[in-house]
N, C-alpha and C. Protein backbone atom coordinates (compact mmCIF):
# COMPACT_ATOMS: atom_id res chain seq x y z
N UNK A 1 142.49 126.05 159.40
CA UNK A 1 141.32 125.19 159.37
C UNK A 1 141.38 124.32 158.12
N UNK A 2 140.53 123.02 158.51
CA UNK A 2 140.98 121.94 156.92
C UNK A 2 139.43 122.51 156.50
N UNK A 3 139.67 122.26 155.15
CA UNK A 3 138.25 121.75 154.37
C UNK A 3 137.98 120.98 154.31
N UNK A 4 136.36 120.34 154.58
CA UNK A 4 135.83 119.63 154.58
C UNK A 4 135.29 118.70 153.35
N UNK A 5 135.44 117.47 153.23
CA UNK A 5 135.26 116.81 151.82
C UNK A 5 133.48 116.94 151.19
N UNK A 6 133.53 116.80 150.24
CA UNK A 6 131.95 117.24 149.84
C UNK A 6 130.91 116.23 150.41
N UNK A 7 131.12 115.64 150.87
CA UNK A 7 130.44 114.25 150.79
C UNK A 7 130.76 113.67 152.44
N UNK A 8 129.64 113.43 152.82
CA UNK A 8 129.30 112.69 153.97
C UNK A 8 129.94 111.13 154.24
N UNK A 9 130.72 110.81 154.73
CA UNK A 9 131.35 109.18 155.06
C UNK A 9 130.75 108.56 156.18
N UNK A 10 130.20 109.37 157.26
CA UNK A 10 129.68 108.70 158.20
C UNK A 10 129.72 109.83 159.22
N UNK A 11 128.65 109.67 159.67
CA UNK A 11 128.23 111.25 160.89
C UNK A 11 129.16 111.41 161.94
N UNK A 12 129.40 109.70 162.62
CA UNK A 12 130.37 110.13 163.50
C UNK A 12 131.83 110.10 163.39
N UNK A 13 132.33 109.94 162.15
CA UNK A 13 133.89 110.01 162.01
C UNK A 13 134.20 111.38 161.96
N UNK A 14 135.18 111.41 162.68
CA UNK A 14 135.97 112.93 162.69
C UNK A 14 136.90 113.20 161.37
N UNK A 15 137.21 114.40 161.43
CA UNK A 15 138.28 114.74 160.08
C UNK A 15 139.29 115.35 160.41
N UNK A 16 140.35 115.19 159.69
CA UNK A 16 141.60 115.43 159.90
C UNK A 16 142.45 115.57 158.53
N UNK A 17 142.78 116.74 159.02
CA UNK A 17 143.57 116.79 157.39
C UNK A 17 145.12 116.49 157.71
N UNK A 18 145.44 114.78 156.60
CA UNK A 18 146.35 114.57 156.36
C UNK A 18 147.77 115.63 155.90
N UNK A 19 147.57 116.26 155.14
CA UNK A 19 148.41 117.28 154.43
C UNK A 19 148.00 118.39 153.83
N UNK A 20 148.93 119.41 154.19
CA UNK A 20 148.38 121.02 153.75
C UNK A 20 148.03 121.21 152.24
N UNK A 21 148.96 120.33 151.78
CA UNK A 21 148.67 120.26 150.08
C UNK A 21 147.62 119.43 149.30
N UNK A 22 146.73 118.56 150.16
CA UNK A 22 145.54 118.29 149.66
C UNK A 22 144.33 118.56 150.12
N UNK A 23 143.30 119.52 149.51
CA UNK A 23 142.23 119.80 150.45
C UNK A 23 141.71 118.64 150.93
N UNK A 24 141.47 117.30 150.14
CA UNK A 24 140.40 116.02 150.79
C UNK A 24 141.05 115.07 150.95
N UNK A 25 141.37 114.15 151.70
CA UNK A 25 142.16 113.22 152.10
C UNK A 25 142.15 112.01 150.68
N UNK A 26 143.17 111.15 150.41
CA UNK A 26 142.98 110.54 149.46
C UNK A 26 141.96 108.89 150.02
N UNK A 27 141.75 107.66 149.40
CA UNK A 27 141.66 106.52 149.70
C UNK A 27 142.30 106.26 150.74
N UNK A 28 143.79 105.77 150.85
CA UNK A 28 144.78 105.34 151.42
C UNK A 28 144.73 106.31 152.48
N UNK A 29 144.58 107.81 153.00
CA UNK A 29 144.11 108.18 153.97
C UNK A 29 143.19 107.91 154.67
N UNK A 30 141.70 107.73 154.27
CA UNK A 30 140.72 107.41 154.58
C UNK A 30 140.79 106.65 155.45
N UNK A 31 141.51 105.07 154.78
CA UNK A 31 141.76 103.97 155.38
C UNK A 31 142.62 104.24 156.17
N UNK A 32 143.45 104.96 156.73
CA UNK A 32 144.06 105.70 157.84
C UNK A 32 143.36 105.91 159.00
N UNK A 33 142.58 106.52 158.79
CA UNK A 33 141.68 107.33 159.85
C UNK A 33 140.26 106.83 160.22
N UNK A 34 139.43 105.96 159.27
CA UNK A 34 138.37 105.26 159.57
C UNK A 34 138.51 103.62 159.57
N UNK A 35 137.65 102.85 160.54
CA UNK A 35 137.88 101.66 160.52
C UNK A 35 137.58 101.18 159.12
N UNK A 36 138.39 99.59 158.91
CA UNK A 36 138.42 99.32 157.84
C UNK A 36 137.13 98.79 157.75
N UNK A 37 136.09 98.20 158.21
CA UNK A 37 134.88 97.59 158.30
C UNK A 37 133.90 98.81 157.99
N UNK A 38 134.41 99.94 157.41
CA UNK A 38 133.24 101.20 157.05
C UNK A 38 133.59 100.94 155.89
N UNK A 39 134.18 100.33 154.98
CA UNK A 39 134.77 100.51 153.70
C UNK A 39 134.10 98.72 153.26
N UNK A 40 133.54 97.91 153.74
CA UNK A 40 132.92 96.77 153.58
C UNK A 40 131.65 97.06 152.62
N UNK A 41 131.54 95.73 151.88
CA UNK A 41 130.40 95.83 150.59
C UNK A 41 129.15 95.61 151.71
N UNK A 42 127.97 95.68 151.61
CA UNK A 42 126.97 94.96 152.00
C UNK A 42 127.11 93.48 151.38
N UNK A 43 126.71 92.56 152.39
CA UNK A 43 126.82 91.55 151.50
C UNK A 43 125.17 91.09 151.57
N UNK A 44 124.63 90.73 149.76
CA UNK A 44 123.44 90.14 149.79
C UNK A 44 122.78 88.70 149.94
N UNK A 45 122.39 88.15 150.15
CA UNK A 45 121.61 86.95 150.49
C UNK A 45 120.44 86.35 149.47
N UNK A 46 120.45 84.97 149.31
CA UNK A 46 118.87 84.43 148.88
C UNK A 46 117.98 84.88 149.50
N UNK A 47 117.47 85.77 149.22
CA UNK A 47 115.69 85.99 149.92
C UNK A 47 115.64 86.53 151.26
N UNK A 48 114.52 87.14 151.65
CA UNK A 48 114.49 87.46 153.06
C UNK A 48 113.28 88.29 152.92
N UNK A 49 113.03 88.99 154.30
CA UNK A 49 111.84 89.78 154.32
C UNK A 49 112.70 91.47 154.87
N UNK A 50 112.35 92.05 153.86
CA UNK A 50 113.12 93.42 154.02
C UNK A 50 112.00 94.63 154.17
N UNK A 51 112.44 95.54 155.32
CA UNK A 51 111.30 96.36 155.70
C UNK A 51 111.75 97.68 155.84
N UNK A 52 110.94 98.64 155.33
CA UNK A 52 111.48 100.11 155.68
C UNK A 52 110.83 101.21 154.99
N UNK A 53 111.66 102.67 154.98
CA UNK A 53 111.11 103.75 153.74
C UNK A 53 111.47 102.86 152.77
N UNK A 54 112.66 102.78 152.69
CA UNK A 54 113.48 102.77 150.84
C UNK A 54 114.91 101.73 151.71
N UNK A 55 115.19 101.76 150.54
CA UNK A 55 116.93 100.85 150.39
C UNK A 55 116.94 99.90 149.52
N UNK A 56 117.86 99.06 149.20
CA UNK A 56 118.31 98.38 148.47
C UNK A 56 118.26 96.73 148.34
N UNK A 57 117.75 95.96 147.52
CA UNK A 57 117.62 94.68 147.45
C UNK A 57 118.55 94.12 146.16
N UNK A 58 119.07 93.40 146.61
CA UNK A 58 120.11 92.72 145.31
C UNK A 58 119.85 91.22 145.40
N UNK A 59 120.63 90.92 144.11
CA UNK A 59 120.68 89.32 143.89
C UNK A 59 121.68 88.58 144.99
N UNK A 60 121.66 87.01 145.04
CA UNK A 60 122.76 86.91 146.12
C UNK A 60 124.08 87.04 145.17
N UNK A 61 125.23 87.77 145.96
CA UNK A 61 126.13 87.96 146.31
C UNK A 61 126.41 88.99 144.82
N UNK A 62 125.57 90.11 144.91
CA UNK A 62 125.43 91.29 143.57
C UNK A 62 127.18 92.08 144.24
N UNK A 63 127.59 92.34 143.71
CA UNK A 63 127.69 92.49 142.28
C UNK A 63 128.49 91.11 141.35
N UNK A 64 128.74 90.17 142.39
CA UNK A 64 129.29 89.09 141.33
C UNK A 64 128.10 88.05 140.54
N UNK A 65 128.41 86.91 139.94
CA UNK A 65 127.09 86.26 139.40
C UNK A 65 126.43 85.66 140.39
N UNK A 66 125.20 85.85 139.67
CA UNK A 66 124.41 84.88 141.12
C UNK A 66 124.64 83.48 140.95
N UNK A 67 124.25 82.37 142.04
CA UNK A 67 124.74 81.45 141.94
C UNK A 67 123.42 80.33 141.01
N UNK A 68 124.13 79.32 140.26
CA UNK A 68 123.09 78.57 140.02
C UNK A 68 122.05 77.39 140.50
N UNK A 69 121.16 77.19 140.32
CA UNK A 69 120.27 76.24 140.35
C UNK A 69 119.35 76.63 141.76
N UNK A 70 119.32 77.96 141.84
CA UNK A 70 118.43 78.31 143.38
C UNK A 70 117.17 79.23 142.95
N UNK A 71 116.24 79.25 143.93
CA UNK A 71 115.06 80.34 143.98
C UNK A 71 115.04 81.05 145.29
N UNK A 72 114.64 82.29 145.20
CA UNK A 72 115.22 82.94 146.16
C UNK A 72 114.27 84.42 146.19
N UNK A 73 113.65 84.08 147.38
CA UNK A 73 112.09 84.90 147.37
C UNK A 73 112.65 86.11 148.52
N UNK A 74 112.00 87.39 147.98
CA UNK A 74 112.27 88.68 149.36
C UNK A 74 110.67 88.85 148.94
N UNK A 75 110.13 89.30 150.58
CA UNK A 75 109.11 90.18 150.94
C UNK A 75 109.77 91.81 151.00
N UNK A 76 109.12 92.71 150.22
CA UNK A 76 109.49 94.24 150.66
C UNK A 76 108.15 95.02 151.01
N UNK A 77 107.99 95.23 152.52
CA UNK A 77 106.78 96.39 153.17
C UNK A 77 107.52 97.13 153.53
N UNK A 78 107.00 97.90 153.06
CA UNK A 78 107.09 99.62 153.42
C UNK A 78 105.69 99.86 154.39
N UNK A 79 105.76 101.85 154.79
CA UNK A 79 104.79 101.52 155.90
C UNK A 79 103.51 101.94 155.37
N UNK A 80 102.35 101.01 156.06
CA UNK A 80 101.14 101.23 155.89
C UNK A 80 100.74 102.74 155.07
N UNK A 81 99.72 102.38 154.02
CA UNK A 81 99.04 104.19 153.53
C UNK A 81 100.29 104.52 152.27
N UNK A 82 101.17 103.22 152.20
CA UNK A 82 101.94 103.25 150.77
C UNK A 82 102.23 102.39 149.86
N UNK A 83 102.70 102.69 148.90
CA UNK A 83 102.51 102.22 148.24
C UNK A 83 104.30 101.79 147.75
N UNK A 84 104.43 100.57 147.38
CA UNK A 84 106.04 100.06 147.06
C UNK A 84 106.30 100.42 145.59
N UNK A 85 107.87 101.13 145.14
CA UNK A 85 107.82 101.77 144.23
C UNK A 85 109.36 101.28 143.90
N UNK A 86 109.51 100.20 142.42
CA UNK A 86 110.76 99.88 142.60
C UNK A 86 111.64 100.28 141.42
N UNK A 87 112.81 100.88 141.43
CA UNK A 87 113.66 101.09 140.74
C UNK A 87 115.44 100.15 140.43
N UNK A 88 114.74 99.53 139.16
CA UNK A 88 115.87 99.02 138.96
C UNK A 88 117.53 99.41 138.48
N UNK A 89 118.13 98.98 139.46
CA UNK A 89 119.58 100.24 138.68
C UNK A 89 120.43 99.27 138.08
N UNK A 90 120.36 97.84 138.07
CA UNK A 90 121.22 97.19 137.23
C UNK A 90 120.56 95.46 137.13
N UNK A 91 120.72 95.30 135.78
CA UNK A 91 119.63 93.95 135.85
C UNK A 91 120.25 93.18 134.69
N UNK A 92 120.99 92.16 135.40
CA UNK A 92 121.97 91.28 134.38
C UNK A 92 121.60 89.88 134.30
N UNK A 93 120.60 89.04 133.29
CA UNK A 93 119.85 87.81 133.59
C UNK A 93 120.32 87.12 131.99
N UNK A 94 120.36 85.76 132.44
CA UNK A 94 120.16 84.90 131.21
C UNK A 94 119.18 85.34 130.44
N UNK A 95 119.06 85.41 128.74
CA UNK A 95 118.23 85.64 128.02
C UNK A 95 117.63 85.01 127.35
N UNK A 96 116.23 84.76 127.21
CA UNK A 96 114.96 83.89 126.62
C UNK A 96 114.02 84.84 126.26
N UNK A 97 113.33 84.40 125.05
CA UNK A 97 112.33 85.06 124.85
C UNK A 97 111.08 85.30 125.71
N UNK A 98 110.74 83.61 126.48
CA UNK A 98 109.56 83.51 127.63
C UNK A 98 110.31 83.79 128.85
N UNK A 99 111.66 83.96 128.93
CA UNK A 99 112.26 83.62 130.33
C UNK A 99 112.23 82.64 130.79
N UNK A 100 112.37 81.76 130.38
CA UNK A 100 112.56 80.22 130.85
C UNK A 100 113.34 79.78 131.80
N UNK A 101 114.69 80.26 131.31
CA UNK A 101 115.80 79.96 132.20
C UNK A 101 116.11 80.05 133.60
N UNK A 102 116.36 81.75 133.82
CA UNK A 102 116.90 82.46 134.69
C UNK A 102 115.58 83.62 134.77
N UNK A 103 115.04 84.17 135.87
CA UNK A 103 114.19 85.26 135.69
C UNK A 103 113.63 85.95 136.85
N UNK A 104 113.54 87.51 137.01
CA UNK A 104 112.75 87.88 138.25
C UNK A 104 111.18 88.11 137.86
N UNK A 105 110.70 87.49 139.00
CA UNK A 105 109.39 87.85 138.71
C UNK A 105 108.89 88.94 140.46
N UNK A 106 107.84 89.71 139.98
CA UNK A 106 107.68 90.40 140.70
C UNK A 106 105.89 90.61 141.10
N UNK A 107 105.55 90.00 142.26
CA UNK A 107 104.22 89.94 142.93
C UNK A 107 103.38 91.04 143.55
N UNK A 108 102.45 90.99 143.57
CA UNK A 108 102.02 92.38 144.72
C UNK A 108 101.30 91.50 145.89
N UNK A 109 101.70 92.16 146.59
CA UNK A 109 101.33 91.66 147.92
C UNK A 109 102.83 90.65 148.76
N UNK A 110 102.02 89.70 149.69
CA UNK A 110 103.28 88.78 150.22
C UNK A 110 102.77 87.55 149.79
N UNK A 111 104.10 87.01 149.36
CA UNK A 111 103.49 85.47 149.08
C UNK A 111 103.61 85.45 147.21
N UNK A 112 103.92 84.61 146.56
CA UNK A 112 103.75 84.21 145.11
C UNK A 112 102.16 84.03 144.67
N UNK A 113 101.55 84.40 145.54
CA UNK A 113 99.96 83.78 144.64
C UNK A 113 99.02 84.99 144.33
N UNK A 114 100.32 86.58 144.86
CA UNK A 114 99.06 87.58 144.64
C UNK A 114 98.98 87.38 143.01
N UNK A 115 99.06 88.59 142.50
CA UNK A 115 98.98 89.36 141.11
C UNK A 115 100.34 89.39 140.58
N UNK A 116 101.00 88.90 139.09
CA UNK A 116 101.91 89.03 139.26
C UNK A 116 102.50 89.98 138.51
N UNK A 117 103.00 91.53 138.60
CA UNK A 117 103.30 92.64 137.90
C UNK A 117 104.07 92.57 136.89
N UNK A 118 105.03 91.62 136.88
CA UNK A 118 105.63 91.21 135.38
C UNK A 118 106.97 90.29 135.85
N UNK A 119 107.49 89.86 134.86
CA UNK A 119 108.48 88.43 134.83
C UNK A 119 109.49 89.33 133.81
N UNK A 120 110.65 89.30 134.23
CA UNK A 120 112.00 90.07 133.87
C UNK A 120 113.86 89.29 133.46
N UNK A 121 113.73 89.45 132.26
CA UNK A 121 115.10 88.55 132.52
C UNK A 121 115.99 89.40 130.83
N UNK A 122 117.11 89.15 130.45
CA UNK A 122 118.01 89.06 129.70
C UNK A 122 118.67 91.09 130.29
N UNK A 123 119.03 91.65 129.57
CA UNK A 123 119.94 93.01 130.08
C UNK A 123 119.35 94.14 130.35
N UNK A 124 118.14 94.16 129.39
CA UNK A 124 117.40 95.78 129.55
C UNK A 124 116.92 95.87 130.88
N UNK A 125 117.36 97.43 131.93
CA UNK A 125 116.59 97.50 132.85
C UNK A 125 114.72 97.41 132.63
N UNK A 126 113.96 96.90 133.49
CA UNK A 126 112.69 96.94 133.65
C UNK A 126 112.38 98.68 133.89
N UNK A 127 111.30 99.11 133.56
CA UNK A 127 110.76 100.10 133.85
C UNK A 127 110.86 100.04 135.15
N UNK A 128 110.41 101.49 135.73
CA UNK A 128 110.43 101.74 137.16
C UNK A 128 108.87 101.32 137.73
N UNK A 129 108.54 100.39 138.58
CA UNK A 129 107.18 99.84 138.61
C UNK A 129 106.68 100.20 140.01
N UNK A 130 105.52 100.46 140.10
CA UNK A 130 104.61 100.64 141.20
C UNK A 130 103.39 100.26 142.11
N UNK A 131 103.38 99.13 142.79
CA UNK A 131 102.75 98.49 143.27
C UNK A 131 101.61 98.84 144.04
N UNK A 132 100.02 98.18 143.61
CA UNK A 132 99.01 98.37 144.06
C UNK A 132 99.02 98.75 145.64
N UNK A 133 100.00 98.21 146.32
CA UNK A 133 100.41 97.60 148.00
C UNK A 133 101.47 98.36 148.55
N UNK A 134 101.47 98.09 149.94
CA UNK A 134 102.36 98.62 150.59
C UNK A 134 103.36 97.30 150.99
N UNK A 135 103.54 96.03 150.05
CA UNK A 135 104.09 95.09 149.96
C UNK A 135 103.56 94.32 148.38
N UNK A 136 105.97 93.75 148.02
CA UNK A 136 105.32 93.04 147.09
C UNK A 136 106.22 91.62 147.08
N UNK A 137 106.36 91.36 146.34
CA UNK A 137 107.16 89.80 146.74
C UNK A 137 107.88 89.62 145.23
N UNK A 138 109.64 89.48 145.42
CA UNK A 138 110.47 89.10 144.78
C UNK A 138 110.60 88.07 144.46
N UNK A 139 110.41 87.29 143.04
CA UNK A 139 111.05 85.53 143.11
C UNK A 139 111.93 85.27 142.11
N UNK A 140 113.17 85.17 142.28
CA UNK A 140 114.21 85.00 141.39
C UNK A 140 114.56 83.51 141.10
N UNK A 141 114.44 82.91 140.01
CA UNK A 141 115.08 81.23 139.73
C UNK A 141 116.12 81.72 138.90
N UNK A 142 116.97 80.38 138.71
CA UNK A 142 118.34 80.37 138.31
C UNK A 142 118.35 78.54 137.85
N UNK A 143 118.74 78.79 136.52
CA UNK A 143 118.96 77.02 136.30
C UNK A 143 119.89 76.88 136.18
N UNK A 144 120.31 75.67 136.16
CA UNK A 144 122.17 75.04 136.28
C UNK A 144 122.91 75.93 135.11
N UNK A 145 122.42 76.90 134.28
CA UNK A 145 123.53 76.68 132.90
C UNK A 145 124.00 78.16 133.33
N UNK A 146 124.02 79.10 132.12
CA UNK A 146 124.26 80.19 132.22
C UNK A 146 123.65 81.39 133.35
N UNK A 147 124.36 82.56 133.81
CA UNK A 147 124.12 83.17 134.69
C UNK A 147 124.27 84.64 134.41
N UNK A 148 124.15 85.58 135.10
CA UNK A 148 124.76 86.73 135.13
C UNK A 148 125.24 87.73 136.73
N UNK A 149 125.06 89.07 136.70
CA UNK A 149 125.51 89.77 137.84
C UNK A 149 124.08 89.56 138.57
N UNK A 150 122.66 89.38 137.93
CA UNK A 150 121.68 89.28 138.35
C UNK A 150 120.89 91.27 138.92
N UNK A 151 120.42 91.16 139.81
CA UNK A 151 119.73 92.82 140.32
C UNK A 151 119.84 93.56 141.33
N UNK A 152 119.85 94.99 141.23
CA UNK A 152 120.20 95.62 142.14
C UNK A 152 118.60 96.90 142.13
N UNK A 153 117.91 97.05 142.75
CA UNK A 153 116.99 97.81 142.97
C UNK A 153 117.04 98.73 143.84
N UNK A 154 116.32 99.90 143.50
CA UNK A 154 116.20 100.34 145.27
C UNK A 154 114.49 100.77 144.95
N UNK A 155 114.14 100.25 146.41
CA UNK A 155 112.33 100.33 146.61
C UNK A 155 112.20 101.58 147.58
N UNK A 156 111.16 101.82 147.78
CA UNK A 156 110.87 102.95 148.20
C UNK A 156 109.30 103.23 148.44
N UNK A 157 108.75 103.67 149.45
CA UNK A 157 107.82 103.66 149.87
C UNK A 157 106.66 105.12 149.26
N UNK A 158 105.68 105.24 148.44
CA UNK A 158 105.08 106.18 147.91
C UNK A 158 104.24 106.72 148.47
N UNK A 159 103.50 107.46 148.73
CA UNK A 159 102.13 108.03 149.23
C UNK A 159 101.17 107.83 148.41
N UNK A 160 100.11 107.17 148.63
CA UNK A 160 98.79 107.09 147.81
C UNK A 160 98.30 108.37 147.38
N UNK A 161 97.57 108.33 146.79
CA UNK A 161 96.71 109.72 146.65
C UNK A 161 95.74 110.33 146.86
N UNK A 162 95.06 108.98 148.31
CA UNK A 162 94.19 109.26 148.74
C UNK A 162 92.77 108.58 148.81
N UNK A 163 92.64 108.62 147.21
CA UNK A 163 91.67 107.45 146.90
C UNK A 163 91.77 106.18 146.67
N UNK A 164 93.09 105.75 147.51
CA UNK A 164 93.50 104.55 147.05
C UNK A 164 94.32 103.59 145.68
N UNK A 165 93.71 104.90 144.84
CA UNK A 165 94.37 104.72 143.51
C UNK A 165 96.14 104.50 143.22
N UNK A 166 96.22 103.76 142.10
CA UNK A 166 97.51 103.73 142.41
C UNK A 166 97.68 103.66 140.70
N UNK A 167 99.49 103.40 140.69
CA UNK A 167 99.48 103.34 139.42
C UNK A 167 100.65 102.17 139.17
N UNK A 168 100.56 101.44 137.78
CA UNK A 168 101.39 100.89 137.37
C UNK A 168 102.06 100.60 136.52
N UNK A 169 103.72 100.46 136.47
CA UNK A 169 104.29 100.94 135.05
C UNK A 169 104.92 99.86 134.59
N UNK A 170 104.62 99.24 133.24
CA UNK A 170 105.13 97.78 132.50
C UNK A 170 106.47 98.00 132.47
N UNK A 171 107.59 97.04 131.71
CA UNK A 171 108.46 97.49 131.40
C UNK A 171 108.46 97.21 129.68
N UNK A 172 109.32 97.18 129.07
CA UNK A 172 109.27 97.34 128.10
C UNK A 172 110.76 97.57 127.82
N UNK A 173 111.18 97.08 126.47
CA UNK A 173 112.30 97.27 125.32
C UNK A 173 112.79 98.49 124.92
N UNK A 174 113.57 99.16 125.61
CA UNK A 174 114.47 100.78 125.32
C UNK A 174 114.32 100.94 124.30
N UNK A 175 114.58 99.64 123.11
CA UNK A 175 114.51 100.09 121.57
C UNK A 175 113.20 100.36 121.20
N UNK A 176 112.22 100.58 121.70
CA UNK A 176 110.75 100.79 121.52
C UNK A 176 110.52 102.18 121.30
N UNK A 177 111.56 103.12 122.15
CA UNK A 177 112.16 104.18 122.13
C UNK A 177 112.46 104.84 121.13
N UNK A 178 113.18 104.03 120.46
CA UNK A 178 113.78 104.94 119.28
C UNK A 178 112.87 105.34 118.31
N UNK A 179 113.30 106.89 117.80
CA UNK A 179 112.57 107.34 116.31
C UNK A 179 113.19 106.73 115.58
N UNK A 180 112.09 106.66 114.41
CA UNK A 180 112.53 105.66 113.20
C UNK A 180 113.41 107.10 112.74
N UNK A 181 114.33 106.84 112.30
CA UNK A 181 114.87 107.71 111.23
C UNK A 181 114.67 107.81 109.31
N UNK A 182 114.28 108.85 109.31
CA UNK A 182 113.99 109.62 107.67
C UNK A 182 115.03 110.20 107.11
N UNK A 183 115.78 110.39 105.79
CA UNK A 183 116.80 111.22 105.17
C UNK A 183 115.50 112.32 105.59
N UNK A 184 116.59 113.28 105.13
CA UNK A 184 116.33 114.50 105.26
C UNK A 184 116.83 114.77 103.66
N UNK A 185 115.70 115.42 103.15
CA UNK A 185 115.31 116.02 101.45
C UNK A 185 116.55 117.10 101.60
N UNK A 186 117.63 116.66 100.35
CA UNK A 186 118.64 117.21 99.58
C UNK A 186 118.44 118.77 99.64
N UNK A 187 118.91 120.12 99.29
CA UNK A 187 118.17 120.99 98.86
C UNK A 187 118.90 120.96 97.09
């Protein structure tokens, strides 16, 4: 009997062990035995309306730079009785003090005219933020000059708590973080 690799590739691919001397098949096996179109990036887009529990929203064409001089709006609903909950896992933007340049800004509700939860740009990830709604609205600009890899999130749908209440988290400067450091008294 083969052993099975730790990790799930896809429910319906079968397994087969290449050779007695490796328990898990290598890359170059893989690509053996599963079509090559399972091994494809997602590719991302300017804007759209994205719906679900959870998954992933990126800049266009993440992980390379985004392109310049565009704006580029996503709707994300999740389902009714929740609340949208977004986690940023990589956030690479031109840097300004106001954000002038290059910047995500992030809405509650659909549409640019709700409330707007905060405006995001230069390297530090944003805090993990949580929206009044069970929808909020992405708006990314980009000016002709400098660029970066731009964002990769994943949203996710929360449960209220009942009373409607919700909560929401700023982001803020990692170095805000740090303890100041003191010598420590000689003996």
């Amino acid at each position: 009997s083969c052993p099975r690799p730790p990790f799930s590739l896809i429910p319906l691919a079968s397994f087969s062990c290449p050779s007695p001397s490796l328990p898990y098949p290598s890359q170059a096996v893989l690509h053996s035995w599963l079509p090559p179109l399972l091994f494809s990036r997602p590719v991302f887009l300017c804007g759209g309306d994205v719906t679900g529990e959870s998954g992933y929203v990126a800049s266009e064409g993440f992980p390379n730079l985004y392109p310049p001089n565009k704006e580029c709006i996503w709707t994300i609903t999740v389902p009714e009785g929740q609340t949208v909950s977004l986690s940023f896992r990589v956030f690479d933007f031109e840097l300004h003090p106001a954000c002038r340049y290059d910047a995500l800004e992030v809405f509650a509700g659909s549409g640019t005219s709700g409330q707007r939860l905060g405006r995001f740009c230069g390297t530090f990830r944003p805090a993990p933020l949580v929206a009044p709604g069970n929808q909020v609205t992405l708006r990314m600009t980009a000016d002709e000059g400098t660029g970066g890899r731009g964002f990769l999130l994943w949203y996710s749908g929360r449960a209220t708590s009942g009373t409607g209440e919700t909560s929401l988290t700023f982001a803020f400067p990692l170095s805000w973080l740090r303890p100041r450091c003191r010598p420590h008294p000689q003996p």
